[in-house]
PDB file of N, CA and C in Angstrom:
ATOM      1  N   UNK A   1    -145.707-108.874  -7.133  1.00  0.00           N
ATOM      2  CA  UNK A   1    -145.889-107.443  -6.975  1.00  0.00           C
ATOM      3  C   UNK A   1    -144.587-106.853  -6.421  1.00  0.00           C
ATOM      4  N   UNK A   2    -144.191-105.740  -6.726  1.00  0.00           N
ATOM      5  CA  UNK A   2    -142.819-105.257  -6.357  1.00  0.00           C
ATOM      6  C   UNK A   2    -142.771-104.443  -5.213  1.00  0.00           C
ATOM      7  N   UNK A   3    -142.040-103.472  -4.952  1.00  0.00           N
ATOM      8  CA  UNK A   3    -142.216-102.760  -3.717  1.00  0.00           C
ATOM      9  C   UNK A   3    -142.993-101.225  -4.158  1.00  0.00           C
ATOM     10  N   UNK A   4    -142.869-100.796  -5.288  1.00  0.00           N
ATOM     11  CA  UNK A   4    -143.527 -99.402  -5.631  1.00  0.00           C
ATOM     12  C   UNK A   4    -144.875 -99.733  -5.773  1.00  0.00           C
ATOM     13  N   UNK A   5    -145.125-101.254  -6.062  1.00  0.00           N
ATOM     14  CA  UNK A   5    -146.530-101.406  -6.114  1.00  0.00           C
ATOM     15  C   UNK A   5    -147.225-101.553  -4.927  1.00  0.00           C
ATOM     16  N   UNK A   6    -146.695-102.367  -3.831  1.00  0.00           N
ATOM     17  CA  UNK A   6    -146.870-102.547  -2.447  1.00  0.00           C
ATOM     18  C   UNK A   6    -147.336-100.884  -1.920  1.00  0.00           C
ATOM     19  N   UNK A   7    -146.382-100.059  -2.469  1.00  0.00           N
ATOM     20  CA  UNK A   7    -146.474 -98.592  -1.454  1.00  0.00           C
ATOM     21  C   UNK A   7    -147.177 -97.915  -2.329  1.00  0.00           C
ATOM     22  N   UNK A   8    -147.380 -97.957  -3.117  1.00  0.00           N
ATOM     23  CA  UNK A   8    -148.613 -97.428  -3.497  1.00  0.00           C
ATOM     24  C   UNK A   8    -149.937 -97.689  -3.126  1.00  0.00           C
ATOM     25  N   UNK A   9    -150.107 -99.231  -2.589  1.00  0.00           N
ATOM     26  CA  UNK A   9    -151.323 -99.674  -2.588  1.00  0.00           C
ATOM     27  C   UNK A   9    -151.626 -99.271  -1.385  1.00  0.00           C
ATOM     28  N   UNK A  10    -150.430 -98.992  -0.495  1.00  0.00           N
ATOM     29  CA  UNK A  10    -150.803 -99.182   0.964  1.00  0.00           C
ATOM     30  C   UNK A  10    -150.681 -97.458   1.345  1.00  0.00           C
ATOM     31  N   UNK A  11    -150.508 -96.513   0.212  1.00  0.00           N
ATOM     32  CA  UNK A  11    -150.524 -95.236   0.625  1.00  0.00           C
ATOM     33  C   UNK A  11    -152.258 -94.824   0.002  1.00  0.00           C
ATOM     34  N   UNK A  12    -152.573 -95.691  -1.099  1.00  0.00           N
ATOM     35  CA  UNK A  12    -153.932 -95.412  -1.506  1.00  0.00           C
ATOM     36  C   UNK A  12    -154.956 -95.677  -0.308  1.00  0.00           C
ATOM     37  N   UNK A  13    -154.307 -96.768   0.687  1.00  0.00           N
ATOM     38  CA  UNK A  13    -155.363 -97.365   1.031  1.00  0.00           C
ATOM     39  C   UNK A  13    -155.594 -96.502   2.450  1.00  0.00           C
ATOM     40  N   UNK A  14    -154.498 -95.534   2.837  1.00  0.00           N
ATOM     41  CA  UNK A  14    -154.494 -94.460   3.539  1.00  0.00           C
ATOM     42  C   UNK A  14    -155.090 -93.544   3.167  1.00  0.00           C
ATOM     43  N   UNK A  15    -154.910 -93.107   1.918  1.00  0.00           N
ATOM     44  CA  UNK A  15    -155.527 -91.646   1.727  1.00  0.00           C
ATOM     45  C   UNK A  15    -157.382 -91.716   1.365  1.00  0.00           C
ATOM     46  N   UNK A  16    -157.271 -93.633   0.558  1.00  0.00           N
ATOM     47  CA  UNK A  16    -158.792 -93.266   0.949  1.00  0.00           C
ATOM     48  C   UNK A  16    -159.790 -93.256   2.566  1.00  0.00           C
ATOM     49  N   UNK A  17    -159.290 -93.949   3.667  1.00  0.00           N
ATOM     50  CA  UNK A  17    -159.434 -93.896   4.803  1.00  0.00           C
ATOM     51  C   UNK A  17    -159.510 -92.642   4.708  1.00  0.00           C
ATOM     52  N   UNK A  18    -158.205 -91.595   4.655  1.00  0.00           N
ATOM     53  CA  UNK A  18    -158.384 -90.038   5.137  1.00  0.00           C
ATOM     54  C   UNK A  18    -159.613 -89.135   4.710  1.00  0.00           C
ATOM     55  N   UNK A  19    -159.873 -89.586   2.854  1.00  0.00           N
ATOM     56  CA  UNK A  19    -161.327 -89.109   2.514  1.00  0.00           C
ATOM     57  C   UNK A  19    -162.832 -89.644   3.354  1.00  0.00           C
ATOM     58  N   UNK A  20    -162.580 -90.822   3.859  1.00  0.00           N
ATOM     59  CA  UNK A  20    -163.818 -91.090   4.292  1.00  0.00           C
ATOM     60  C   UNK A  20    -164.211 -90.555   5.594  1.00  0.00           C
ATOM     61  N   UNK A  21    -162.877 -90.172   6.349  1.00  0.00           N
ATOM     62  CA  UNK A  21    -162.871 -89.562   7.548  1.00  0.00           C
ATOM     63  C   UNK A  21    -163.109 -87.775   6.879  1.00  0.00           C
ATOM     64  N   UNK A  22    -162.988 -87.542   6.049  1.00  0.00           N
ATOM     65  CA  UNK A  22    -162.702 -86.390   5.747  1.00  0.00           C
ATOM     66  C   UNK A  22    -164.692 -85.967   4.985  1.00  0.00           C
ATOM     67  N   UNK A  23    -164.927 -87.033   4.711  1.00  0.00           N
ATOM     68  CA  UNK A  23    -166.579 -86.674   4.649  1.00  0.00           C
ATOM     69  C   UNK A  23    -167.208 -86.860   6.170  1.00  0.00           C
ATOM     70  N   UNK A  24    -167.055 -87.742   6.535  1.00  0.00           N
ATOM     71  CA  UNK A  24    -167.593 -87.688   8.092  1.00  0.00           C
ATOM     72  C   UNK A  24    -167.248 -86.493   8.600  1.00  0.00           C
ATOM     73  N   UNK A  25    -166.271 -85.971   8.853  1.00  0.00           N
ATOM     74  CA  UNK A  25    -166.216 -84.136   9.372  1.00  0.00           C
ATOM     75  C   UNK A  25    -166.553 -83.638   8.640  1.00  0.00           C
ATOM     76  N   UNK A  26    -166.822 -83.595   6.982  1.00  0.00           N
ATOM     77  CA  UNK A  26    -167.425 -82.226   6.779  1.00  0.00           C
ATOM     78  C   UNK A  26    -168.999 -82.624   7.049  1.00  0.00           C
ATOM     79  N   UNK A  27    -170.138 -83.791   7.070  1.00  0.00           N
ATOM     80  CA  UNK A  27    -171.389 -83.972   8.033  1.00  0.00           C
ATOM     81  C   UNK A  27    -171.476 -83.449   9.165  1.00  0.00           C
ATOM     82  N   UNK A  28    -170.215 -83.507  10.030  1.00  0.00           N
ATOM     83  CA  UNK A  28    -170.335 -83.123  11.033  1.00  0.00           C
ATOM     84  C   UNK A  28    -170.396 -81.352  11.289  1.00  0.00           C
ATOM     85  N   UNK A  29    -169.478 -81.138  10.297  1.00  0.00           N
ATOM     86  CA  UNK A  29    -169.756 -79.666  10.362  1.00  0.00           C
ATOM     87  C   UNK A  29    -170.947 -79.010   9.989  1.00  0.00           C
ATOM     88  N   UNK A  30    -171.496 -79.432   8.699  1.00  0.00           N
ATOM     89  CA  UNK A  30    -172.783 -79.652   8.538  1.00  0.00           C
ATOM     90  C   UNK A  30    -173.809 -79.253   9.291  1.00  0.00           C
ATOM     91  N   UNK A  31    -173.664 -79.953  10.294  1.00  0.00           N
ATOM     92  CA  UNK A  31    -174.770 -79.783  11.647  1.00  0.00           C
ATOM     93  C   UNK A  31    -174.251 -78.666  12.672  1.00  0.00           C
ATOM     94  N   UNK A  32    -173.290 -78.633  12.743  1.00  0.00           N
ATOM     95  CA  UNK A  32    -172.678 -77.400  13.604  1.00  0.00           C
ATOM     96  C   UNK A  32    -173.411 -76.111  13.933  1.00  0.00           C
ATOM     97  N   UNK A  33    -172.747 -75.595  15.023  1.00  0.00           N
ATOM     98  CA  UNK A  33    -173.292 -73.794  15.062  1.00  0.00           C
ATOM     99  C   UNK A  33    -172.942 -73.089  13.859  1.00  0.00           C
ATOM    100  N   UNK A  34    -173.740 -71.861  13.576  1.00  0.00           N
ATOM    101  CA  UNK A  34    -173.063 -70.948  12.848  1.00  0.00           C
ATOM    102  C   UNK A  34    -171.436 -70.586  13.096  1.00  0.00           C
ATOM    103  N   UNK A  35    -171.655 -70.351  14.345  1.00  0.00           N
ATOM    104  CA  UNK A  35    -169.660 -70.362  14.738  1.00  0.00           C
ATOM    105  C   UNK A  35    -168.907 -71.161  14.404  1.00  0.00           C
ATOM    106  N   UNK A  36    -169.617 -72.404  15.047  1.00  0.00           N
ATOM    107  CA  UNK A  36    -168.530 -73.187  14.934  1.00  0.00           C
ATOM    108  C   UNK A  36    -168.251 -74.080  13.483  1.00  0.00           C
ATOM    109  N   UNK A  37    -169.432 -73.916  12.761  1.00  0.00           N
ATOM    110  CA  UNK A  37    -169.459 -73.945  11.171  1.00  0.00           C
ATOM    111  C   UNK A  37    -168.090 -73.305  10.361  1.00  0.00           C
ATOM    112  N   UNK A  38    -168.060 -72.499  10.559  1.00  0.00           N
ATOM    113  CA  UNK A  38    -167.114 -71.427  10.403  1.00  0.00           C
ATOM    114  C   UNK A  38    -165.646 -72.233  10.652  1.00  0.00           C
ATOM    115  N   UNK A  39    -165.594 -72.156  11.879  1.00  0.00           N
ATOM    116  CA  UNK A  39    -164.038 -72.835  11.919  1.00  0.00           C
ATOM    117  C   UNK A  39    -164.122 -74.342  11.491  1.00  0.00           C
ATOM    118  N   UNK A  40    -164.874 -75.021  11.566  1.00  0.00           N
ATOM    119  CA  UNK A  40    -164.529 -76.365  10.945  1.00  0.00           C
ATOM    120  C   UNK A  40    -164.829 -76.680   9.721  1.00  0.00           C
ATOM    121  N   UNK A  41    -165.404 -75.783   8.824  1.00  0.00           N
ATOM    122  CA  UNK A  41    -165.073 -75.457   7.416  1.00  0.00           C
ATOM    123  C   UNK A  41    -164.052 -75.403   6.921  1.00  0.00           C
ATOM    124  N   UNK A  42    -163.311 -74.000   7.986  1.00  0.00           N
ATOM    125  CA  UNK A  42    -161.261 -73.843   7.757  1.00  0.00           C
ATOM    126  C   UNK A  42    -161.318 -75.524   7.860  1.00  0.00           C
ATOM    127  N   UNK A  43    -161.256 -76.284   8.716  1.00  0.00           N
ATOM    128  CA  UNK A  43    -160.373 -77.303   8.589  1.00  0.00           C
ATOM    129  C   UNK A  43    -160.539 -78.212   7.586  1.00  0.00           C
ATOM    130  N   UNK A  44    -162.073 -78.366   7.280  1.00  0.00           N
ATOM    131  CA  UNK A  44    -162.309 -79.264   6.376  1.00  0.00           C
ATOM    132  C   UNK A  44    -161.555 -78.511   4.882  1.00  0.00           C
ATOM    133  N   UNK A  45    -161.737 -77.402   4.739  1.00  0.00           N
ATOM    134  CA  UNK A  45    -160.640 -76.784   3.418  1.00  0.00           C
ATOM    135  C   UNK A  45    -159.123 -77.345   3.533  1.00  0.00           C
ATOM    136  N   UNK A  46    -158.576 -76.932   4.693  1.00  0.00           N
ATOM    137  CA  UNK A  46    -157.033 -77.273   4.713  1.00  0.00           C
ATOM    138  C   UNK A  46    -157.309 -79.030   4.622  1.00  0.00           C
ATOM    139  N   UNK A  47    -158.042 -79.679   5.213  1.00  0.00           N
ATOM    140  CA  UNK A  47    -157.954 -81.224   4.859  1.00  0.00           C
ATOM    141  C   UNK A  47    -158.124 -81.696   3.181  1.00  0.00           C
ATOM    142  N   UNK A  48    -158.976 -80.691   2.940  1.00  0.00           N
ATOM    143  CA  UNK A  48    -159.009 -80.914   1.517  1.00  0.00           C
ATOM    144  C   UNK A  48    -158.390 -80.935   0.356  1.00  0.00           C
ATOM    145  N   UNK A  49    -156.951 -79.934   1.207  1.00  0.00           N
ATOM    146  CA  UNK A  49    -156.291 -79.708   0.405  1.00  0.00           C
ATOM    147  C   UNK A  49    -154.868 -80.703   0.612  1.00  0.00           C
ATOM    148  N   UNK A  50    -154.580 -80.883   2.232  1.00  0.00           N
ATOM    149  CA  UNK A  50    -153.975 -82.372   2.053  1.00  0.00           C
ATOM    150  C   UNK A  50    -154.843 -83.742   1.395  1.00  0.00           C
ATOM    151  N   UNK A  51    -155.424 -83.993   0.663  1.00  0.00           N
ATOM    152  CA  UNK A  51    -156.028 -84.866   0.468  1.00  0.00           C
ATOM    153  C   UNK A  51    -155.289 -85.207  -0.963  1.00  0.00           C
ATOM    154  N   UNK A  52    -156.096 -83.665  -2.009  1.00  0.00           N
ATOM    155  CA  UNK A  52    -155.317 -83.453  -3.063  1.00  0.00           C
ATOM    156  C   UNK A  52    -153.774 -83.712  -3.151  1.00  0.00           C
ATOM    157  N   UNK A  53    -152.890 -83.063  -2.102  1.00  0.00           N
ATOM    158  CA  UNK A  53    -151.357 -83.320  -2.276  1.00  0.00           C
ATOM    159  C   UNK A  53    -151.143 -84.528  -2.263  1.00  0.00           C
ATOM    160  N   UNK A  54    -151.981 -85.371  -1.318  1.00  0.00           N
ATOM    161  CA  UNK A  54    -151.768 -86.695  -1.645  1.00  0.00           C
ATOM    162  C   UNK A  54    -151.925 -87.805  -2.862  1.00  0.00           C
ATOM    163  N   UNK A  55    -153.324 -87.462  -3.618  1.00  0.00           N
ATOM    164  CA  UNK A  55    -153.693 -87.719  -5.055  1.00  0.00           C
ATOM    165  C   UNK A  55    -152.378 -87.510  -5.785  1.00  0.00           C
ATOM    166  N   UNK A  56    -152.153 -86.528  -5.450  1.00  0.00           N
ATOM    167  CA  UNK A  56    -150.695 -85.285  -6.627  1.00  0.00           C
ATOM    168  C   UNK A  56    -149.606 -86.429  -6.643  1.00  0.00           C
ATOM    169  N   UNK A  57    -148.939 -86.936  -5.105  1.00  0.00           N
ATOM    170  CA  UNK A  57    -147.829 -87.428  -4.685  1.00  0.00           C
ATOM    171  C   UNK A  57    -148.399 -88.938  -5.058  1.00  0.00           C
ATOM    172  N   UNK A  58    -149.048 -89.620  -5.195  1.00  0.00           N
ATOM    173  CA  UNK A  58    -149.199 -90.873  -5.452  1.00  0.00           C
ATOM    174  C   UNK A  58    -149.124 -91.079  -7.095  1.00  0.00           C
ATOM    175  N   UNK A  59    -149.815 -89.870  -7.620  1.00  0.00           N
ATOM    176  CA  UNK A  59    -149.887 -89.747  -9.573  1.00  0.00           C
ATOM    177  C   UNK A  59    -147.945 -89.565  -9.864  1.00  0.00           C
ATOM    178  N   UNK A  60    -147.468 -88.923  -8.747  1.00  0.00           N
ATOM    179  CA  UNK A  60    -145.761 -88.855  -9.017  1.00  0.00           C
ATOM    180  C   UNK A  60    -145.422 -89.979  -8.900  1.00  0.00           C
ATOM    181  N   UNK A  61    -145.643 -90.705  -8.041  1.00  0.00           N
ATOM    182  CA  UNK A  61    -144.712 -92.323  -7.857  1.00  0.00           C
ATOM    183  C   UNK A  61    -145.333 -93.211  -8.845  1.00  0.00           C
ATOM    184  N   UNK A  62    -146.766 -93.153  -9.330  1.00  0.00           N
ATOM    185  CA  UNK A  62    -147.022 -93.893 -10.551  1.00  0.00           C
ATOM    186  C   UNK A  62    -146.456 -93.494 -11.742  1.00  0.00           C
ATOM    187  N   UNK A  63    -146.111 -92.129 -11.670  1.00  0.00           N
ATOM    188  CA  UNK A  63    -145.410 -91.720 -13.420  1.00  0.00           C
ATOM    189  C   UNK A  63    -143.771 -92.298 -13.152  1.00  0.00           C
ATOM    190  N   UNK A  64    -143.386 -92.084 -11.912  1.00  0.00           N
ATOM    191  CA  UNK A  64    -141.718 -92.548 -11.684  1.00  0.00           C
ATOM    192  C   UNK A  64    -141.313 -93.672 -12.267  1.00  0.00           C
ATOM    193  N   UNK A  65    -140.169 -93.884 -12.692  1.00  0.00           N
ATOM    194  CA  UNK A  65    -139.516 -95.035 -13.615  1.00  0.00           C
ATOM    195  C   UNK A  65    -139.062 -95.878 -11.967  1.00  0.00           C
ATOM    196  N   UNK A  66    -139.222 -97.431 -12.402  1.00  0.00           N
ATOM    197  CA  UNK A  66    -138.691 -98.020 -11.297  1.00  0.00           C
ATOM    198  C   UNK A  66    -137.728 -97.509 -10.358  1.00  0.00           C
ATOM    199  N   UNK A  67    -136.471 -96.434 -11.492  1.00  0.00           N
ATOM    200  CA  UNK A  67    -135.157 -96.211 -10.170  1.00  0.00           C
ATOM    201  C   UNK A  67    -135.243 -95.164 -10.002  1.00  0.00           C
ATOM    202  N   UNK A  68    -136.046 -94.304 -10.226  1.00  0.00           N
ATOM    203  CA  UNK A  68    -136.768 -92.550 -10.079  1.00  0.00           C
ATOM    204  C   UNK A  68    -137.782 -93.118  -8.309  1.00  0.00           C
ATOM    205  N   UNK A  69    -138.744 -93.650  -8.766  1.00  0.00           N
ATOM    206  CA  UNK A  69    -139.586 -93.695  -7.221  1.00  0.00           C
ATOM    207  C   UNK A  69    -138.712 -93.604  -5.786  1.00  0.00           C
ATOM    208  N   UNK A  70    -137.719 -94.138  -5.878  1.00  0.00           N
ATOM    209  CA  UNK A  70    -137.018 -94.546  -4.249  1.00  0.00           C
ATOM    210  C   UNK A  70    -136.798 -92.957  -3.989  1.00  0.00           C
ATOM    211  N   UNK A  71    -136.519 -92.468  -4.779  1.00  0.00           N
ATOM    212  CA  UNK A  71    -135.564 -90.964  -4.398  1.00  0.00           C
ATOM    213  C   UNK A  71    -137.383 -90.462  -4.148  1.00  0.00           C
ATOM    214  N   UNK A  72    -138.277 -90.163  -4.746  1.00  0.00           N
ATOM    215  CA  UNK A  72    -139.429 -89.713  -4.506  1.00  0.00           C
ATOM    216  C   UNK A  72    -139.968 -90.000  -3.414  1.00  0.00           C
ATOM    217  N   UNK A  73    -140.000 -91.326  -3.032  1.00  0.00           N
ATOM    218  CA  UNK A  73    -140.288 -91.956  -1.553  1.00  0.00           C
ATOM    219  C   UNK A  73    -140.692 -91.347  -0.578  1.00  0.00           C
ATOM    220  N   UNK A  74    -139.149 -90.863  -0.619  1.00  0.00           N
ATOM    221  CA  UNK A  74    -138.584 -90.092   1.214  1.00  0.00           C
ATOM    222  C   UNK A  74    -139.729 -88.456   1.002  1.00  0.00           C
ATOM    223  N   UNK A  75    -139.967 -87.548  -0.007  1.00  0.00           N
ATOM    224  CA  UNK A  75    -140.790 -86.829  -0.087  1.00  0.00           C
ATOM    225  C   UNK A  75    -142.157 -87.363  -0.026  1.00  0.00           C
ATOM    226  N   UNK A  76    -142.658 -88.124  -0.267  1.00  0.00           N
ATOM    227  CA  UNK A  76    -143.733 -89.013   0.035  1.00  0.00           C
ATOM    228  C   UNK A  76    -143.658 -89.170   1.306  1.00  0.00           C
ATOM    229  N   UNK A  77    -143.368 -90.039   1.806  1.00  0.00           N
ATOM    230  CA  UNK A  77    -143.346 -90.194   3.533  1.00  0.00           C
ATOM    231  C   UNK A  77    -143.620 -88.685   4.044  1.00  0.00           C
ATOM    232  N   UNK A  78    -143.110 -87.760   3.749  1.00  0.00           N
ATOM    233  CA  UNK A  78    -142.523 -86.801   4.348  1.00  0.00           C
ATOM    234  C   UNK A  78    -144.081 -86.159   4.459  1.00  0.00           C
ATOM    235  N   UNK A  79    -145.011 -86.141   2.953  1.00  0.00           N
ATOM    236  CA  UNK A  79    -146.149 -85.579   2.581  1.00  0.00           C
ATOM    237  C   UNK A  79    -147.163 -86.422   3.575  1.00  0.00           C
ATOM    238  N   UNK A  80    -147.065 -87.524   3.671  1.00  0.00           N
ATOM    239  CA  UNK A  80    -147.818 -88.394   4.338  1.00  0.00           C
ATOM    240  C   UNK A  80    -147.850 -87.993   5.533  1.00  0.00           C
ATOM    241  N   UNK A  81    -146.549 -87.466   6.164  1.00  0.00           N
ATOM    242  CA  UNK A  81    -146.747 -87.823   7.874  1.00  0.00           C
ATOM    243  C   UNK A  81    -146.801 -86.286   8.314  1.00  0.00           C
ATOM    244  N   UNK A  82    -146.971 -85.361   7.148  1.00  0.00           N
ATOM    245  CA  UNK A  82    -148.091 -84.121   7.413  1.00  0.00           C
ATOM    246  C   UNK A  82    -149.035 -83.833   6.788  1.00  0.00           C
ATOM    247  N   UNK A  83    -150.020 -84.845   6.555  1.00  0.00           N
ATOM    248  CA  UNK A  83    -151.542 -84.838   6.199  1.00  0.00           C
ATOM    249  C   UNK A  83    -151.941 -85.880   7.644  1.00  0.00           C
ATOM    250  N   UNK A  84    -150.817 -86.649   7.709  1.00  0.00           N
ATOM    251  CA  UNK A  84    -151.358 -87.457   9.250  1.00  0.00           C
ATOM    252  C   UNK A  84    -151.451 -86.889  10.424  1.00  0.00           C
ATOM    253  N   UNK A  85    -150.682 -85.730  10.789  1.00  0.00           N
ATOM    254  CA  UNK A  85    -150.772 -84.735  11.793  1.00  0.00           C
ATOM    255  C   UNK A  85    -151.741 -83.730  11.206  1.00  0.00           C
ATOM    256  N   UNK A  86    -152.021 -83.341  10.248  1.00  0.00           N
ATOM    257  CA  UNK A  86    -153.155 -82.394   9.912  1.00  0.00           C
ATOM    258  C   UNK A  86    -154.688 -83.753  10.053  1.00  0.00           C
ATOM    259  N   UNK A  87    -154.779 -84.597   9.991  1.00  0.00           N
ATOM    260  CA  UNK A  87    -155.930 -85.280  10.246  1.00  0.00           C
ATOM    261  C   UNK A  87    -156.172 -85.593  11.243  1.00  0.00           C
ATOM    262  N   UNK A  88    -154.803 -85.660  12.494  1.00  0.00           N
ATOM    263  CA  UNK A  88    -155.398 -85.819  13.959  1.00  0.00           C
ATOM    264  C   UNK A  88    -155.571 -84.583  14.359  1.00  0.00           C
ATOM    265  N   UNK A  89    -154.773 -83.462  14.357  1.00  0.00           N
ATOM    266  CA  UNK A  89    -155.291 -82.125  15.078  1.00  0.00           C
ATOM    267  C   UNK A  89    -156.518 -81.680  14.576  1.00  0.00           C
ATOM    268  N   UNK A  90    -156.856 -82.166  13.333  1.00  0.00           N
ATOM    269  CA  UNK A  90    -158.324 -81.673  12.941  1.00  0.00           C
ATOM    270  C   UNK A  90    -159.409 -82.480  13.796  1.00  0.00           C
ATOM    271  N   UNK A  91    -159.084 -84.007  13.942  1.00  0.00           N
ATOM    272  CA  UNK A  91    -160.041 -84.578  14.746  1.00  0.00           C
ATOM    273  C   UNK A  91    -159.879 -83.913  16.065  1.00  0.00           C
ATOM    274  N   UNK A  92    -159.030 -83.510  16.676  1.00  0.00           N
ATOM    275  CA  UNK A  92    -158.999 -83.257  17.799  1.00  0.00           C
ATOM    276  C   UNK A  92    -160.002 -81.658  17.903  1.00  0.00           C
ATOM    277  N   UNK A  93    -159.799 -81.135  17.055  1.00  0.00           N
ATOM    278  CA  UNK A  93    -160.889 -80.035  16.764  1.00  0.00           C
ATOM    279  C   UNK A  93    -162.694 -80.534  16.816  1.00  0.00           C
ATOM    280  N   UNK A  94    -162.682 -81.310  16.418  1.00  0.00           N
ATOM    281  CA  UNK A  94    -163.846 -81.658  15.863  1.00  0.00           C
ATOM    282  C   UNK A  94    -164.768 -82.140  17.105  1.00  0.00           C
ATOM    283  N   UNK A  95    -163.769 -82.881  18.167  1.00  0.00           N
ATOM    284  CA  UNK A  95    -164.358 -83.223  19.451  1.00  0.00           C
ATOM    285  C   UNK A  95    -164.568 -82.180  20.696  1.00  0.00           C
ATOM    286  N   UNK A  96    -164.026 -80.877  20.131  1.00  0.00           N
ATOM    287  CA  UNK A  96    -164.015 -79.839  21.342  1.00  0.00           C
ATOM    288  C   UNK A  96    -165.747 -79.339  21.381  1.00  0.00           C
TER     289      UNK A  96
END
């Protein structure tokens, strides 16, 4: 297995973690107040929508030609480690 295959597997195996966390908060909102329904809806939308960018950015490094992915990478990482700060400040929402 090569290295685009390695990081792919191991960015899939992140983003599905992020969906499964990402159904557990929207249950949780689920049950919520009317209020607070409300705002953790917003979050579960904006999570939803890092979720997608991530789908998007993983379908890019699978279409990339072996010497195309590396340069894609560093935007990858980049996408990754703000859906990872949008998934802890959302948890951190979720416990208030």
């Amino acid at each position: 297995m090569d290295d685009k295959e390695l990081y792919q597997q191991k960015k899939q195996a992140q983003l599905d973690q992020w969906k499964a966390e990402l159904d557990k908060l929207k249950a949780e909102a689920a049950e919520a107040s009317a209020d607070r329904k409300m705002k953790l809806n917003k979050e579960v939308e904006h999570l939803e929508g890092k979720v997608e960018e991530g789908k998007a950015k993983l379908a890019e490094i699978e279409d990339a030609s072996e010497d195309a992915w590396a340069s894609i990478k560093e935007g990858m990482d980049s996408a990754w480690d703000s859906m990872k700060h949008a998934f802890s400040d959302a948890a951190s929402k979720f416990k208030k």
